[in-house]
C-alpha atoms as a PDB file:
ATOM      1  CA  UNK A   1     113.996 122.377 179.393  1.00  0.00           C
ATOM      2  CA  UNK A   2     117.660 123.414 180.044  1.00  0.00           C
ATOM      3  CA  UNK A   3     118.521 119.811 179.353  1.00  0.00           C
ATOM      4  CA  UNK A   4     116.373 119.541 175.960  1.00  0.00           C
ATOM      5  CA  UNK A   5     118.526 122.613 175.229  1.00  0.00           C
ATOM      6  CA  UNK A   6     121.784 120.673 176.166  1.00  0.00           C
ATOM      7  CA  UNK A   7     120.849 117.629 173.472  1.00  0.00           C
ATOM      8  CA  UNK A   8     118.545 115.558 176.144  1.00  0.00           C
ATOM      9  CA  UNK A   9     115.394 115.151 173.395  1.00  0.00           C
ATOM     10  CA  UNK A  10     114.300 112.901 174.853  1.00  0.00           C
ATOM     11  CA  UNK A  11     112.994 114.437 177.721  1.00  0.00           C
ATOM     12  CA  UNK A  12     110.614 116.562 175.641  1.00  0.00           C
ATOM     13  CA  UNK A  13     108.595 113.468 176.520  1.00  0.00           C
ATOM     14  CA  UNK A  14     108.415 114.562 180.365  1.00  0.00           C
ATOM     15  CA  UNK A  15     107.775 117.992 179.356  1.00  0.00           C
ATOM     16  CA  UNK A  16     105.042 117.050 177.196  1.00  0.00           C
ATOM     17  CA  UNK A  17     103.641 114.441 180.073  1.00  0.00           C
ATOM     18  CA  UNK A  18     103.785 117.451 182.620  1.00  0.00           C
ATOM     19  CA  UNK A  19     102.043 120.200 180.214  1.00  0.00           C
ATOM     20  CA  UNK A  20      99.727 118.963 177.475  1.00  0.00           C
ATOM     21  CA  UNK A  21      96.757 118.948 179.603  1.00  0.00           C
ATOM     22  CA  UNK A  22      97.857 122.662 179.911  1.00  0.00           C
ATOM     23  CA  UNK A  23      98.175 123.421 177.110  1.00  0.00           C
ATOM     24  CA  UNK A  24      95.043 121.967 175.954  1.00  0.00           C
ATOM     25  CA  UNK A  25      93.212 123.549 177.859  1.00  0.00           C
ATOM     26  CA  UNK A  26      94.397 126.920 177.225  1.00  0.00           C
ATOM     27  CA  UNK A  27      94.161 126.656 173.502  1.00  0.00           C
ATOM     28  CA  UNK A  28      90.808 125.250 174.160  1.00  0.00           C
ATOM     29  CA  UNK A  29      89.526 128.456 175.951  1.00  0.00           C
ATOM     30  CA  UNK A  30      90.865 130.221 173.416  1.00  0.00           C
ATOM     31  CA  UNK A  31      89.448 128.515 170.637  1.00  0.00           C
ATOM     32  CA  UNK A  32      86.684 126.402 171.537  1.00  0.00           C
ATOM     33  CA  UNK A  33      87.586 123.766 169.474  1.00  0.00           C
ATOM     34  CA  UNK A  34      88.987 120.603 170.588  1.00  0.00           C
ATOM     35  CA  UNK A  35      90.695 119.244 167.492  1.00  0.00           C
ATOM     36  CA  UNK A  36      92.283 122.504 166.317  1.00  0.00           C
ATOM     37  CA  UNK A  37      93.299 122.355 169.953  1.00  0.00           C
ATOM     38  CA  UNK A  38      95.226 118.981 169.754  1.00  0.00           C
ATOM     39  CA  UNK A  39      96.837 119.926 166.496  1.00  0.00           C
ATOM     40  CA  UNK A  40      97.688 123.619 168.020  1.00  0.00           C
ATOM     41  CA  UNK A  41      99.252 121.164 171.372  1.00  0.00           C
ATOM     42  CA  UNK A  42     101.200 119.441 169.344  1.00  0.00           C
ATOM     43  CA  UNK A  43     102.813 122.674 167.129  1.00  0.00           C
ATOM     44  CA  UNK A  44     103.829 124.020 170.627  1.00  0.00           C
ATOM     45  CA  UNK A  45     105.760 121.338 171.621  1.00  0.00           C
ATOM     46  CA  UNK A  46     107.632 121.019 167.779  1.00  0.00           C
ATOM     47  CA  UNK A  47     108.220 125.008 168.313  1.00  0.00           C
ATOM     48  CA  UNK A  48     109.656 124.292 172.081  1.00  0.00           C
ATOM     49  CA  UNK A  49     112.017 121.900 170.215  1.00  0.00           C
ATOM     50  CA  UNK A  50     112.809 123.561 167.131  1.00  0.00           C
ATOM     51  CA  UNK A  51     113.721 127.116 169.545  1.00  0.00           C
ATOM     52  CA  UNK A  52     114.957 125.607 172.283  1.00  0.00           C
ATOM     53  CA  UNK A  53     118.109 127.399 171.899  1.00  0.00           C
ATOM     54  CA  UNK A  54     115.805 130.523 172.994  1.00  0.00           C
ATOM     55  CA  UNK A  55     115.392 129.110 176.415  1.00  0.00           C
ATOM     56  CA  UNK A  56     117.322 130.994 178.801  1.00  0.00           C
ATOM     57  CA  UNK A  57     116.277 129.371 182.309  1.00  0.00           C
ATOM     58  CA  UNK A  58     115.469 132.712 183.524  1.00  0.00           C
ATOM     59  CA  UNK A  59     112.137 132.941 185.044  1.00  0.00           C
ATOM     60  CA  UNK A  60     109.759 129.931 184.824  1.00  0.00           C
ATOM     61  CA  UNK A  61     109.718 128.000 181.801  1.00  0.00           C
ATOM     62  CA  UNK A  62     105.579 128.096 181.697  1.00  0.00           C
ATOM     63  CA  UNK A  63     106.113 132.037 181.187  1.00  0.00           C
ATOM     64  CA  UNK A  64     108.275 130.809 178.145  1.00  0.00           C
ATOM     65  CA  UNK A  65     105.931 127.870 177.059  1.00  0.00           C
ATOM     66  CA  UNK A  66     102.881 130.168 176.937  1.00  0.00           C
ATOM     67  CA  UNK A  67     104.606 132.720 175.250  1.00  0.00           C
ATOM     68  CA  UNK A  68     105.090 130.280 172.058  1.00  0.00           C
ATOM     69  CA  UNK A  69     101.706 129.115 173.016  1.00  0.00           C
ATOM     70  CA  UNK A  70     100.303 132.655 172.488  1.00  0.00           C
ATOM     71  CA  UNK A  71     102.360 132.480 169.013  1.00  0.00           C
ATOM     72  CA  UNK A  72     101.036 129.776 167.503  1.00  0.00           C
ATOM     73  CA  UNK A  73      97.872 130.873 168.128  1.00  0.00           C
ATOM     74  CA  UNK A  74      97.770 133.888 167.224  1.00  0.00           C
ATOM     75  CA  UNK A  75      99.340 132.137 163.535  1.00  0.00           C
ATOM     76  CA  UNK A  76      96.346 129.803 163.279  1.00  0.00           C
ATOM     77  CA  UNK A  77      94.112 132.685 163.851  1.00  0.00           C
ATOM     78  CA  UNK A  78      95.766 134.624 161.242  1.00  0.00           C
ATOM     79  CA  UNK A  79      95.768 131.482 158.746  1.00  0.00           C
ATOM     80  CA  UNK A  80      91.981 130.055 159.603  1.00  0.00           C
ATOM     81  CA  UNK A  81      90.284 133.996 159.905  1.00  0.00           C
ATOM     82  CA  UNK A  82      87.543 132.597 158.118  1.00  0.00           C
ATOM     83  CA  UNK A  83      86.793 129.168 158.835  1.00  0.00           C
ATOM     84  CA  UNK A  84      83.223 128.616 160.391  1.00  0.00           C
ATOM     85  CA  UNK A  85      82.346 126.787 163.254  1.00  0.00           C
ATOM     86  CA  UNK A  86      79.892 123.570 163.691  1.00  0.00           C
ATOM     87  CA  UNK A  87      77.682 121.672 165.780  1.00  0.00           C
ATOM     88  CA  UNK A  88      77.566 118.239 165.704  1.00  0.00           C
ATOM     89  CA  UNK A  89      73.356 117.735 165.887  1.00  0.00           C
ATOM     90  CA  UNK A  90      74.018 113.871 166.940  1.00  0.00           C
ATOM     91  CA  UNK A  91      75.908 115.086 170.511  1.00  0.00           C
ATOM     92  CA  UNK A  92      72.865 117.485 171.587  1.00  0.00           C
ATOM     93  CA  UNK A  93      70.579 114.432 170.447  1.00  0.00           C
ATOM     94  CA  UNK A  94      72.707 112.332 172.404  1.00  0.00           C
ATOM     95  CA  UNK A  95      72.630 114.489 175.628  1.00  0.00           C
ATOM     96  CA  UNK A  96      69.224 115.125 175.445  1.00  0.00           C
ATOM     97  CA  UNK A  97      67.307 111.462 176.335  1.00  0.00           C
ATOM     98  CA  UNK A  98      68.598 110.290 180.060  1.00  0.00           C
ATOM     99  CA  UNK A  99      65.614 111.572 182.629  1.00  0.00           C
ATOM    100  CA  UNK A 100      66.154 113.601 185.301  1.00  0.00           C
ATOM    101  CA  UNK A 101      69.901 113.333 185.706  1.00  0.00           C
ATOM    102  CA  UNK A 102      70.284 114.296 182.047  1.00  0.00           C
ATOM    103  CA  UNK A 103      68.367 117.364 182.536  1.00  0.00           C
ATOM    104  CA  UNK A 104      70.388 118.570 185.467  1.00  0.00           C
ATOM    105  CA  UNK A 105      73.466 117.575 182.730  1.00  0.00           C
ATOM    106  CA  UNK A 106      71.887 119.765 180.285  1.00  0.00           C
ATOM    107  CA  UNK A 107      71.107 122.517 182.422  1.00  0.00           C
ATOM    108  CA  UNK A 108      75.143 122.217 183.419  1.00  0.00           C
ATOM    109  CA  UNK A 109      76.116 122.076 179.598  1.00  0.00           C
ATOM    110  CA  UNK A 110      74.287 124.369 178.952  1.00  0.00           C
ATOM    111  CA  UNK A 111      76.001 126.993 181.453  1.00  0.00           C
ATOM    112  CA  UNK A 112      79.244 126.198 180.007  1.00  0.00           C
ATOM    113  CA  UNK A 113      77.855 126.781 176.523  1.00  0.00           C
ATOM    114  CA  UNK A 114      76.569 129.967 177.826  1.00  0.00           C
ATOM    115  CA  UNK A 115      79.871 130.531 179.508  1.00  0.00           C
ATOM    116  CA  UNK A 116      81.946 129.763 176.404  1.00  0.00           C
ATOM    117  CA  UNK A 117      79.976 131.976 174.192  1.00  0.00           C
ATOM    118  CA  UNK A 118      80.658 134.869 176.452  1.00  0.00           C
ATOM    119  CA  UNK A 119      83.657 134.108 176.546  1.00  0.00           C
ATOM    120  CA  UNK A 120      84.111 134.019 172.439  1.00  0.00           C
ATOM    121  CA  UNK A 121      82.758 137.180 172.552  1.00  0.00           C
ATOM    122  CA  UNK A 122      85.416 139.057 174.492  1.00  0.00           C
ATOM    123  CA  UNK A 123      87.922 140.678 172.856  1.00  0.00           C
ATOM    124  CA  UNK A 124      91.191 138.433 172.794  1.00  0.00           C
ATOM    125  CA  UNK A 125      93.257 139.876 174.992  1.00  0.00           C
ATOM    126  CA  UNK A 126      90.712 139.414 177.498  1.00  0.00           C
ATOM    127  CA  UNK A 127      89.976 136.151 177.242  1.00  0.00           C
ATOM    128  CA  UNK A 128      93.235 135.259 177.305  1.00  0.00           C
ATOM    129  CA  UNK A 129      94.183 137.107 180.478  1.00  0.00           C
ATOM    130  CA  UNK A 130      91.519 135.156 181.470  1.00  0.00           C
ATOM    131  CA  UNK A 131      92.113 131.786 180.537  1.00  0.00           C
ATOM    132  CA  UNK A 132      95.555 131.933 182.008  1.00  0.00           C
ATOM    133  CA  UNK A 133      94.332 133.529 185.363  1.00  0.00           C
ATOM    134  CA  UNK A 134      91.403 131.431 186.123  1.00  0.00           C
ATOM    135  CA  UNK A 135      91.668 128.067 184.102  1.00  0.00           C
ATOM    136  CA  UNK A 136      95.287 127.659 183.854  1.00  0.00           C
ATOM    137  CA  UNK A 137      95.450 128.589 187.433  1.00  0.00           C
ATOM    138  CA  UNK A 138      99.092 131.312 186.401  1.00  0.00           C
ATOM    139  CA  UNK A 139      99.822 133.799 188.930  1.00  0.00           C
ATOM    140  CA  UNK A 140      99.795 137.329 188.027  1.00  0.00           C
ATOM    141  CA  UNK A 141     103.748 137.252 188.281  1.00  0.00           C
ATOM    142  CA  UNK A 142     103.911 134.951 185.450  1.00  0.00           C
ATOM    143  CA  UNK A 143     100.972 136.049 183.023  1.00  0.00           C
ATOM    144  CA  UNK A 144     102.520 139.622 183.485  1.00  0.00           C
ATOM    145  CA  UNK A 145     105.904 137.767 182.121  1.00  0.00           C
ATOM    146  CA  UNK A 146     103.979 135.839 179.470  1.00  0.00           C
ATOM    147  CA  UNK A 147     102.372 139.519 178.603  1.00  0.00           C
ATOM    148  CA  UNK A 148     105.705 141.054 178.657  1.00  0.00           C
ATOM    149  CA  UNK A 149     103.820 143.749 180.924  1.00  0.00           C
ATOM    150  CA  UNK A 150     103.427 145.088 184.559  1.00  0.00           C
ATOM    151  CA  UNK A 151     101.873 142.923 187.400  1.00  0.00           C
ATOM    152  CA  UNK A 152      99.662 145.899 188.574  1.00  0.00           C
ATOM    153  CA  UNK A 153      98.452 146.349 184.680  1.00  0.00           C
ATOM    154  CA  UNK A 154      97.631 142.277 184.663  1.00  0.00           C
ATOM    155  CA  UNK A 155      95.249 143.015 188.190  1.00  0.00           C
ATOM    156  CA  UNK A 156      93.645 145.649 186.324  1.00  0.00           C
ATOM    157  CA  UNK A 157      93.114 143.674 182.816  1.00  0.00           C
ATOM    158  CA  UNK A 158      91.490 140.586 184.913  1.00  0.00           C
ATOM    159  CA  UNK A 159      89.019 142.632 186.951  1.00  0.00           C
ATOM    160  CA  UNK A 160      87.962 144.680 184.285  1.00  0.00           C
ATOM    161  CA  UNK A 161      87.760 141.134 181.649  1.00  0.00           C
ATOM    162  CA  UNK A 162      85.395 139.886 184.770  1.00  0.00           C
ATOM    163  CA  UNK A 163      83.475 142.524 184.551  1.00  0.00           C
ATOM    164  CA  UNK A 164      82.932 142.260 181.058  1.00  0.00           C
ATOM    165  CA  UNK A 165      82.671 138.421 181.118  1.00  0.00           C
ATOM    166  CA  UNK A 166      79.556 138.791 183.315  1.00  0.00           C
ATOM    167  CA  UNK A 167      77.974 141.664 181.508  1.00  0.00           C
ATOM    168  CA  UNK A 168      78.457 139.344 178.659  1.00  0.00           C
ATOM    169  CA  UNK A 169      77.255 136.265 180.404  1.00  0.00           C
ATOM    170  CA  UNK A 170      74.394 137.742 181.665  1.00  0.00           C
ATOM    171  CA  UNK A 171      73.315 139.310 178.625  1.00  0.00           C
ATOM    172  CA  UNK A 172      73.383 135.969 176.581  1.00  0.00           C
ATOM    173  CA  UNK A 173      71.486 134.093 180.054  1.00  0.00           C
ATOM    174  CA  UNK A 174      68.435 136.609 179.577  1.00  0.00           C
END
């Protein structure tokens, strides 16, 4: 990134190689929806351009990625507070016929689902502590940087969204 700062462009195009699958799937977990996902993705990367004058090289630049991650999400939430959410009827169709190895696929879809939902249904801030701890793999260093908080404070936050998450979870299962 310190070279995209210096007038090397063109290696965004590394940067975005290394980090869109990231990215993805954060914005994904946060989301749950795949093509507001791609479009958020993309945003990122124009913001990581258009401020990269902002990038110090202190620290690790995922700590400074995810932070304008975390800001262009929280503008599409802002802009899109009431937009509704859809199932496409043909993909459960779809899933359903197969035999016996589709039902063990369904039964595994249908723990994510499960999964996802209890996930929606956290409050943000714990699903995102979440999401960066356990599916974007960050250490609690960095998501405390990301968080602009304490590294003890980010411990506490994850065991206590856990705890939550499978109270939720749980709930929904039954």
């Amino acid at each position: 990134m310190l070279r995209v700062k210096a007038g090397e462009v063109d290696r965004m195009g590394l940067l975005f190689e290394r980090y869109h699958r990231k990215l993805f799937g954060f914005l994904y977990h946060m989301l749950g929806r795949a093509d507001a996902s791609e479009d958020l993705v993309q945003n990122v990367f124009y913001r990581m351009l258009k401020y990269r004058h902002t990038y110090t090289g202190e620290g690790e630049f995922r700590s400074w990625m995810y932070h304008l991650a975390r800001n262009v999400l929280a503008d599409h939430v802002k802009k899109n507070r009431h937009a509704t959410r859809h199932t496409d009827v043909a993909d459960l169709a779809e899933q359903i016929s197969g035999g016996t190895h589709a039902d063990e696929r369904l039964q595994k879809e249908q723990e994510v689902a499960t999964l996802h939902r209890a996930l929606e249904k956290l409050s943000p801030e714990n699903r995102e502590v979440l999401v960066l701890s356990r599916f974007q793999e960050l250490k609690y260093e960095e998501i405390a940087r990301v968080l602009d908080t304490s590294e003890g404070a980010v411990k506490v936050r994850v065991h206590r969204a856990m705890n939550e998450l499978k109270k939720i979870y749980l709930r929904i299962e039954n």
